[in-house]
N, C-alpha and C. Protein backbone atom coordinates (compact mmCIF):
# COMPACT_ATOMS: atom_id res chain seq x y z
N UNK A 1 -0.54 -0.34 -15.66
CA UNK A 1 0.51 0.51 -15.14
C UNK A 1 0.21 1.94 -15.57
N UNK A 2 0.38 3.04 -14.40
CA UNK A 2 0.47 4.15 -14.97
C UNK A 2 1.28 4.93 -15.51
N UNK A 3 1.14 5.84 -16.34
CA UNK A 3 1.99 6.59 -16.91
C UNK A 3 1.89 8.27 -16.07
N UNK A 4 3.34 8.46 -16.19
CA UNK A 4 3.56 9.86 -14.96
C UNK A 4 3.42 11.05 -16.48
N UNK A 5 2.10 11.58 -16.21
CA UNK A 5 2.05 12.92 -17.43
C UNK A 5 2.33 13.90 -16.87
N UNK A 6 3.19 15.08 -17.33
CA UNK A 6 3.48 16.18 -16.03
C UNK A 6 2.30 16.99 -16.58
N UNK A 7 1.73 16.85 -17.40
CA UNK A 7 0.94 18.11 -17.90
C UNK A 7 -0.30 17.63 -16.78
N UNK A 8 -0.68 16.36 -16.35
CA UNK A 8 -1.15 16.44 -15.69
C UNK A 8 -1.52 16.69 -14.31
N UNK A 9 -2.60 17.43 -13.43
CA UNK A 9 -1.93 17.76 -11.81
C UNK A 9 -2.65 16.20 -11.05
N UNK A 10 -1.00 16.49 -10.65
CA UNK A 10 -0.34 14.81 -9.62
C UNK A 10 -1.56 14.35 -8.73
N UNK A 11 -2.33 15.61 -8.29
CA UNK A 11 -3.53 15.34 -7.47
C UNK A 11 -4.26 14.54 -8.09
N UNK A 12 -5.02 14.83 -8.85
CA UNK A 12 -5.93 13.86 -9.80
C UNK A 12 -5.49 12.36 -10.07
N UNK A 13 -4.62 12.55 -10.53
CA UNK A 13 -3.40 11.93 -11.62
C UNK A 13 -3.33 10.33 -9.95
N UNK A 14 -3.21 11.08 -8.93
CA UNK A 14 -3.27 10.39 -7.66
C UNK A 14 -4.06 9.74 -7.14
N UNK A 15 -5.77 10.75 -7.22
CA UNK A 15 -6.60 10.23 -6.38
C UNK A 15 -7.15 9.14 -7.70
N UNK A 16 -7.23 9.28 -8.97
CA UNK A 16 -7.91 8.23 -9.95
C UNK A 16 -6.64 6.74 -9.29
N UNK A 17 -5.30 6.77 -9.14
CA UNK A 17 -4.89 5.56 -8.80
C UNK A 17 -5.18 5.09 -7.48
N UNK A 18 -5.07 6.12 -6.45
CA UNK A 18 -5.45 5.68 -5.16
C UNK A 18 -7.01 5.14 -4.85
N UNK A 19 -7.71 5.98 -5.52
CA UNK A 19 -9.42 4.87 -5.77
C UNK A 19 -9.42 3.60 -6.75
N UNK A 20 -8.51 3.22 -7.34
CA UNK A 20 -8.28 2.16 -7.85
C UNK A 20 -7.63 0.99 -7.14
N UNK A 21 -6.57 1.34 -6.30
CA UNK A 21 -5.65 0.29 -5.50
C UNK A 21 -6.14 0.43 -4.39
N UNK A 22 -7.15 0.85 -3.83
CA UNK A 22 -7.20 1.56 -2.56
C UNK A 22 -8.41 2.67 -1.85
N UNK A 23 -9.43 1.85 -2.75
CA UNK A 23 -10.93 2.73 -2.56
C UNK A 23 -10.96 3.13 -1.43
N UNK A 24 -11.62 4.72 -0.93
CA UNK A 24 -12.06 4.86 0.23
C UNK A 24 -10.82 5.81 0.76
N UNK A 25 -9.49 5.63 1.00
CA UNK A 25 -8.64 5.47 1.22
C UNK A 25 -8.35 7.28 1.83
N UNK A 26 -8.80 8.10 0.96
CA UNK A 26 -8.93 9.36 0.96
C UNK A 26 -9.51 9.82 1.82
N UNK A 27 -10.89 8.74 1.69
CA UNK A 27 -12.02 9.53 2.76
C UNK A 27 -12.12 9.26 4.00
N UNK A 28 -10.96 8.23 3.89
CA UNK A 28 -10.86 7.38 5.61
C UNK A 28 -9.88 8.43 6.52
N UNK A 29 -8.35 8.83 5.45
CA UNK A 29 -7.38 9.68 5.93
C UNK A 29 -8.49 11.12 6.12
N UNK A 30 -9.09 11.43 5.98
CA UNK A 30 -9.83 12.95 5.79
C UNK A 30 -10.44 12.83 7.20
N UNK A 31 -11.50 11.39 7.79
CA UNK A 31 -12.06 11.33 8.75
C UNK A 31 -11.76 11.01 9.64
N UNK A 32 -10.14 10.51 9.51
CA UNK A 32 -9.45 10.23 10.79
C UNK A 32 -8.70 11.43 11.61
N UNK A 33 -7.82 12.58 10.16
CA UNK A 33 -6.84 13.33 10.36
C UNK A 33 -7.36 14.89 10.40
N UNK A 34 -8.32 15.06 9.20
CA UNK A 34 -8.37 16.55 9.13
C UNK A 34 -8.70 17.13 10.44
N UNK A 35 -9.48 17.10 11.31
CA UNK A 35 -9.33 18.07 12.17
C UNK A 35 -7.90 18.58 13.02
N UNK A 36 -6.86 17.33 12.80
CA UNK A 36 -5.82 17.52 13.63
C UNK A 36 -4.60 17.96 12.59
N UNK A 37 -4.56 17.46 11.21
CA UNK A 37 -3.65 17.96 10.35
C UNK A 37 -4.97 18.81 8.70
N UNK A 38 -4.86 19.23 8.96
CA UNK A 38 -5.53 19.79 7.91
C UNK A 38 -5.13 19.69 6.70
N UNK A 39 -5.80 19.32 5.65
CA UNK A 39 -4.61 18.77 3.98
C UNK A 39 -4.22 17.47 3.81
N UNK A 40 -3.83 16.61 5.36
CA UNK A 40 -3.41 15.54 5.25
C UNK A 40 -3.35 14.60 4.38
N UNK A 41 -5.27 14.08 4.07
CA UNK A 41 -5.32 13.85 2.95
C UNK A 41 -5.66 13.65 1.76
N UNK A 42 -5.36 15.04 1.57
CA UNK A 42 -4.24 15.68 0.11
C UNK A 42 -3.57 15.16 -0.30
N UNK A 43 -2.56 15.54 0.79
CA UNK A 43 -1.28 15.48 0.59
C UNK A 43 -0.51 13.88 0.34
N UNK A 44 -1.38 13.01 1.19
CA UNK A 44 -0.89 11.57 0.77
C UNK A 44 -1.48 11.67 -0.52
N UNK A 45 -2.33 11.59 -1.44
CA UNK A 45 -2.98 11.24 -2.07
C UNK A 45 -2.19 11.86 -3.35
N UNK A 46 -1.60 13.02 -3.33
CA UNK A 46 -0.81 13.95 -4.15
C UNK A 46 0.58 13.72 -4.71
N UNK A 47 1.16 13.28 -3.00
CA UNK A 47 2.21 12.86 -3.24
C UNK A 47 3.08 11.17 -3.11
N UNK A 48 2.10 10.38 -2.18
CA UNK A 48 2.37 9.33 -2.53
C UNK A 48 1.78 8.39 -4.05
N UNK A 49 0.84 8.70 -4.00
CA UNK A 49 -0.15 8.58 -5.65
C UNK A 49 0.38 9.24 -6.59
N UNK A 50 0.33 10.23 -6.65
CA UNK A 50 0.69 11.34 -7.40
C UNK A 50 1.81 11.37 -8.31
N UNK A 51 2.90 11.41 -6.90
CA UNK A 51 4.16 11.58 -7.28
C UNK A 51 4.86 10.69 -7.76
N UNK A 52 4.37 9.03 -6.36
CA UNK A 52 5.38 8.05 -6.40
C UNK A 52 4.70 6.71 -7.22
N UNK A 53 3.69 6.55 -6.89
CA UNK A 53 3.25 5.30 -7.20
C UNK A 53 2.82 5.29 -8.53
N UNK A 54 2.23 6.59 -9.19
CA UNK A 54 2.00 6.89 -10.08
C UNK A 54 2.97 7.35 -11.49
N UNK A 55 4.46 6.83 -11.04
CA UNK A 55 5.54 7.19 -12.11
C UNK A 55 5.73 6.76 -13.15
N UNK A 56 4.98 5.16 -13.32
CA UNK A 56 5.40 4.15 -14.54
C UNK A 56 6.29 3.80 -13.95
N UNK A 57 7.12 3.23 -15.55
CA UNK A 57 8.35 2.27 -15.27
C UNK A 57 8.19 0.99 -14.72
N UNK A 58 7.58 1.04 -13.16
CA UNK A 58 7.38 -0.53 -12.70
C UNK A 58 5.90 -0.10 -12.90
N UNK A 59 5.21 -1.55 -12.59
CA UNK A 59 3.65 -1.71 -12.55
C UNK A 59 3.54 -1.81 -11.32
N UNK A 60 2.41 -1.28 -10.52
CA UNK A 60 1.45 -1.22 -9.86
C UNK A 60 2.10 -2.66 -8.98
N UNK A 61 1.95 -3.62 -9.67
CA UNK A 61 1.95 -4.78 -8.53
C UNK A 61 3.48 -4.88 -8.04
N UNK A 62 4.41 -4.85 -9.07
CA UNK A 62 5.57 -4.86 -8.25
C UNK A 62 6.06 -3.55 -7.34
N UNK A 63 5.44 -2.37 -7.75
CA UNK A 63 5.43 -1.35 -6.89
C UNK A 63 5.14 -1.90 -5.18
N UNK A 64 3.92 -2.06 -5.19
CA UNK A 64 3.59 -2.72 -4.10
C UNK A 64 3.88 -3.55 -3.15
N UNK A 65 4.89 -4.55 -3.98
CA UNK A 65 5.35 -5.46 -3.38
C UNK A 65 6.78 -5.39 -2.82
N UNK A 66 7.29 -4.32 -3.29
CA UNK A 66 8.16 -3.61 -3.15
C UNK A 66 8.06 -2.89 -1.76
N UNK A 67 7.07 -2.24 -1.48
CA UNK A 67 6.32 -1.27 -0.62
C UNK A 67 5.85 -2.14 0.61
N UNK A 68 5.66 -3.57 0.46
CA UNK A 68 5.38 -4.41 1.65
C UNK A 68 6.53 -4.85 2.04
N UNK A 69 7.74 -5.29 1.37
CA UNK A 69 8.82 -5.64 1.73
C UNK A 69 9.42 -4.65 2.45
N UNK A 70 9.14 -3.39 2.14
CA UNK A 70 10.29 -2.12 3.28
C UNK A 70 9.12 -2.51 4.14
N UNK A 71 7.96 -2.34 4.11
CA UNK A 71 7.52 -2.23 5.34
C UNK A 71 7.30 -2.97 6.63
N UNK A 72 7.44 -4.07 5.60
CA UNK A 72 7.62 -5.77 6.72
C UNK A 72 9.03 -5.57 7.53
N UNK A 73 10.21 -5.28 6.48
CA UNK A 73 11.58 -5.01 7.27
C UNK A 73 11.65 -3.95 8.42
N UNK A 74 10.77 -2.86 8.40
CA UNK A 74 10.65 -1.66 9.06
C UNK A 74 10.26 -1.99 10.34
N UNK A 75 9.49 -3.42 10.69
CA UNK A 75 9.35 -4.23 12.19
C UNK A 75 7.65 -4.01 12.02
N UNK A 76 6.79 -4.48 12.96
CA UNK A 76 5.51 -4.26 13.75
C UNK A 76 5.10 -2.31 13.63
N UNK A 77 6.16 -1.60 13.90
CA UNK A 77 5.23 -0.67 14.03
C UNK A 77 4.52 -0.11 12.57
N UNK A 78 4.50 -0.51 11.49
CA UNK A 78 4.00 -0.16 10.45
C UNK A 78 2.87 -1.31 9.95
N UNK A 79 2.48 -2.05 11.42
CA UNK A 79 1.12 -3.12 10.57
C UNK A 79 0.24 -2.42 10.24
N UNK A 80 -0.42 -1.10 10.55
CA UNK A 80 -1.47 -0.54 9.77
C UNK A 80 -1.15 -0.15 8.29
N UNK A 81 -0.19 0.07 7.73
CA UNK A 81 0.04 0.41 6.29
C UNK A 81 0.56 -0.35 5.66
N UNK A 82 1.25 -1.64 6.14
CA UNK A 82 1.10 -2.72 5.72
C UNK A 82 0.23 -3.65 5.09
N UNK A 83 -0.53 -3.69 5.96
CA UNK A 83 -2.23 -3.97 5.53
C UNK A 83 -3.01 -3.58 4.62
N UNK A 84 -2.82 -2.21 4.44
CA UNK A 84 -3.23 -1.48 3.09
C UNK A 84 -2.80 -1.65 2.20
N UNK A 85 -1.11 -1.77 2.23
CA UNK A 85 -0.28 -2.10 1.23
C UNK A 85 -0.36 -3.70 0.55
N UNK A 86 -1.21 -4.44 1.58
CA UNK A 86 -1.39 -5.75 1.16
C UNK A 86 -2.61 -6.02 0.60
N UNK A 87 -3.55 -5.44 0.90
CA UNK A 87 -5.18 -5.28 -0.18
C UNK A 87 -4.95 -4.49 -1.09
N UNK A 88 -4.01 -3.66 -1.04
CA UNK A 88 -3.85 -2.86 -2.66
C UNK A 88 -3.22 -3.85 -3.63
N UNK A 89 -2.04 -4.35 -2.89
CA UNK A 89 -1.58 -5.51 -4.11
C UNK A 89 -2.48 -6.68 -4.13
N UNK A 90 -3.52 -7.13 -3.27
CA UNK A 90 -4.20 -8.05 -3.89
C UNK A 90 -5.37 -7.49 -4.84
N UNK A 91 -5.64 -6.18 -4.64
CA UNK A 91 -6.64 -5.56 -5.48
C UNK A 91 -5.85 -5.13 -7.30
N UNK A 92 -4.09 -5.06 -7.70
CA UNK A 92 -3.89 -5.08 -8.32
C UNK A 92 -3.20 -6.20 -8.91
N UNK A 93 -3.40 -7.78 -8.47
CA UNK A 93 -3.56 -8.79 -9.33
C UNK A 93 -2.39 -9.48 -8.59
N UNK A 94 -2.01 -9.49 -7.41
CA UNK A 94 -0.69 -10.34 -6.42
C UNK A 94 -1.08 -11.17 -5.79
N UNK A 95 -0.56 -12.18 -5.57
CA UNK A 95 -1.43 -13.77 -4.85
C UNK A 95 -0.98 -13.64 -3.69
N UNK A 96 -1.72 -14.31 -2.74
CA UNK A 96 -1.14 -14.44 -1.56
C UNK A 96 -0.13 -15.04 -1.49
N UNK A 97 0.61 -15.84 -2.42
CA UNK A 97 1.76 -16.63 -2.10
C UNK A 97 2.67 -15.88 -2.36
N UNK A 98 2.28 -14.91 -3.57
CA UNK A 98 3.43 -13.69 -3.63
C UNK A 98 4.10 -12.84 -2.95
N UNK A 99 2.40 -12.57 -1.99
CA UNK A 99 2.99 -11.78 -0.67
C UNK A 99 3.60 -12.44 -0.01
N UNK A 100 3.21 -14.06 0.60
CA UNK A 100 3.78 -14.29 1.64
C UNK A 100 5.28 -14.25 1.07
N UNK A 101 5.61 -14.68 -0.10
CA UNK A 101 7.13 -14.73 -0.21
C UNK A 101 7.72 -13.80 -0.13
N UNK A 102 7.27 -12.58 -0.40
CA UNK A 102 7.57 -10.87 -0.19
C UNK A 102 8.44 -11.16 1.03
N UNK A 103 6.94 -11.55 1.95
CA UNK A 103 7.63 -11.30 2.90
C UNK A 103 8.49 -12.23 3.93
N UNK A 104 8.55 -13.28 3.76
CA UNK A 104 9.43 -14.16 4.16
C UNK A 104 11.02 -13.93 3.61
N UNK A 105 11.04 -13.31 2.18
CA UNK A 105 12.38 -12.56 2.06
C UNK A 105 13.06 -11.57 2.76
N UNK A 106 11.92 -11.18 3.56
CA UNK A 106 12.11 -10.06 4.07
C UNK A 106 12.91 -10.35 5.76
N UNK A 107 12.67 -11.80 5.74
CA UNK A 107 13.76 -12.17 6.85
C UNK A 107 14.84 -12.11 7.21
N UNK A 108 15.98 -11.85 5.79
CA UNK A 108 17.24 -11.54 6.36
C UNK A 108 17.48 -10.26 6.32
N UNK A 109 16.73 -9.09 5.89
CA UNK A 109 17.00 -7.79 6.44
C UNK A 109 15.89 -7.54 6.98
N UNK A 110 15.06 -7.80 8.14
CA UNK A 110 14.33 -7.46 9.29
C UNK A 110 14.25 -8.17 10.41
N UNK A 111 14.65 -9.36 10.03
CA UNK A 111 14.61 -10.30 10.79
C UNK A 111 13.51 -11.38 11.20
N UNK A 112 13.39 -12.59 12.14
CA UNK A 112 12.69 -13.60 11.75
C UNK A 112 11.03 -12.26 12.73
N UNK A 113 11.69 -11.93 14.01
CA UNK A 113 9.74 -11.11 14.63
C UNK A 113 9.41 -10.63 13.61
N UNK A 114 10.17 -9.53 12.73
CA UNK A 114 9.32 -8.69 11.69
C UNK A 114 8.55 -9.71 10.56
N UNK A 115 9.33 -10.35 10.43
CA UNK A 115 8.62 -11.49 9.30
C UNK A 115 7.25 -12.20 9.58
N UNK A 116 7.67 -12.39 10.42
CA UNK A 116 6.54 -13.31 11.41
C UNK A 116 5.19 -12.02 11.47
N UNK A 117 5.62 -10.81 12.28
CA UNK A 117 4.33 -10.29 12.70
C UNK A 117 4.20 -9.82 11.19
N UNK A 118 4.49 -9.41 10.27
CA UNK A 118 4.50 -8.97 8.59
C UNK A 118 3.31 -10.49 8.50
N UNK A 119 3.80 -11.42 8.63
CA UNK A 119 2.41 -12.48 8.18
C UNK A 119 1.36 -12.57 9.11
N UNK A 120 1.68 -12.82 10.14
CA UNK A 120 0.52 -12.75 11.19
C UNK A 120 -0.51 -11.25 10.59
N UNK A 121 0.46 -9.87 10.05
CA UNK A 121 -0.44 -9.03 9.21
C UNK A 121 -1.45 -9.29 8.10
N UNK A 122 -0.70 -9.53 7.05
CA UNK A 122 -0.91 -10.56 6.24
C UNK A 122 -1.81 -11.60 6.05
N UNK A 123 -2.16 -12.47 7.32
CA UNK A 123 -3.23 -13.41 7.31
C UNK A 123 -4.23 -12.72 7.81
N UNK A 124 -4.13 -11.72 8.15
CA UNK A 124 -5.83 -11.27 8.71
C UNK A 124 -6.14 -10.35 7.51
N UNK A 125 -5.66 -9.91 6.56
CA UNK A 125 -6.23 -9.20 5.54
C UNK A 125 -6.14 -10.66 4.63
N UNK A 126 -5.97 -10.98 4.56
CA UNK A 126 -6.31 -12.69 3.68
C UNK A 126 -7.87 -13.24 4.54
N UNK A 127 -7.77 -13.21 5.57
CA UNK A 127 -9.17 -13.53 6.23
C UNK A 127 -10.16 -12.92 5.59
N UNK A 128 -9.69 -11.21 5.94
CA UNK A 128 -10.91 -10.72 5.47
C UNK A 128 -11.50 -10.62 4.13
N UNK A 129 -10.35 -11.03 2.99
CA UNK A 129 -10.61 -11.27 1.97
C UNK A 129 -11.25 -12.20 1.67
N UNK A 130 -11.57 -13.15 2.11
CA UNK A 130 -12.38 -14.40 2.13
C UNK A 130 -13.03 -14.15 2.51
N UNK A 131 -13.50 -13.56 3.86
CA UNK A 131 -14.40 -13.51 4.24
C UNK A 131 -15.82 -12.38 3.51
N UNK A 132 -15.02 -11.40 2.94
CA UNK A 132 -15.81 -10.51 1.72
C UNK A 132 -16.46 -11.62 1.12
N UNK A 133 -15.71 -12.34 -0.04
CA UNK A 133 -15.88 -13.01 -1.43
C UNK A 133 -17.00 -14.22 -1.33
């Protein structure tokens, strides 16, 4: 778990957790966005790392799991950061059964489609995890 140092800048403090939960992650937002948002990402990296994920208090994995549950409830249009949000928590020590229960809780405030396409998410980053290893 990290600890939020203010003496330290959030950037850093961000990109050391975001290359930890989430290798690459920087350089993917940079080669997708910068020509059209410039800073972009920075700015995730600053302030979702930085700011949020990087506070303490909870650890890393329940952060996360936390972070798949809004996003499973939020419906289908958030399966791309979902996905991320689901190899970061398996990259910081969450089982797949954890997730799936994440998100099967996530049925009575999103309902049974969001749940459903939340796993149908879910099993293809489980694929590809196997299919790495």
């Amino acid at each position: 778990m990290s600890e939020l140092r203010p003496h330290i800048d959030t950037y850093e403090q961000g990109k050391t957790l975001s290359e930890r939960v989430n290798p690459g992650m920087e350089d993917a937002l940079r080669a997708r966005y910068e020509a059209l948002v410039p800073g972009l990402a920075e700015t995730v990296v600053d302030v979702a790392y930085g700011k949020f994920y990087a506070r303490g208090t909870v650890d890393e994995k329940t952060r996360l799991l936390a972070t798949i549950a809004a996003l499973t409830a939020l419906g289908s249009q958030t399966r791309p950061q979902l996905q991320v949000n689901i190899q970061s928590a398996l990259n910081v020590g969450a089982t797949e059964g954890e997730i799936a229960e994440i998100i099967f809780q996530m049925t009575l405030y999103g309902g049974f489609p969001a749940m459903i396409n939340a796993l149908n998410a879910a099993i293809e980053v489980f694929d590809r995890q196997e299919t790495n290893t």
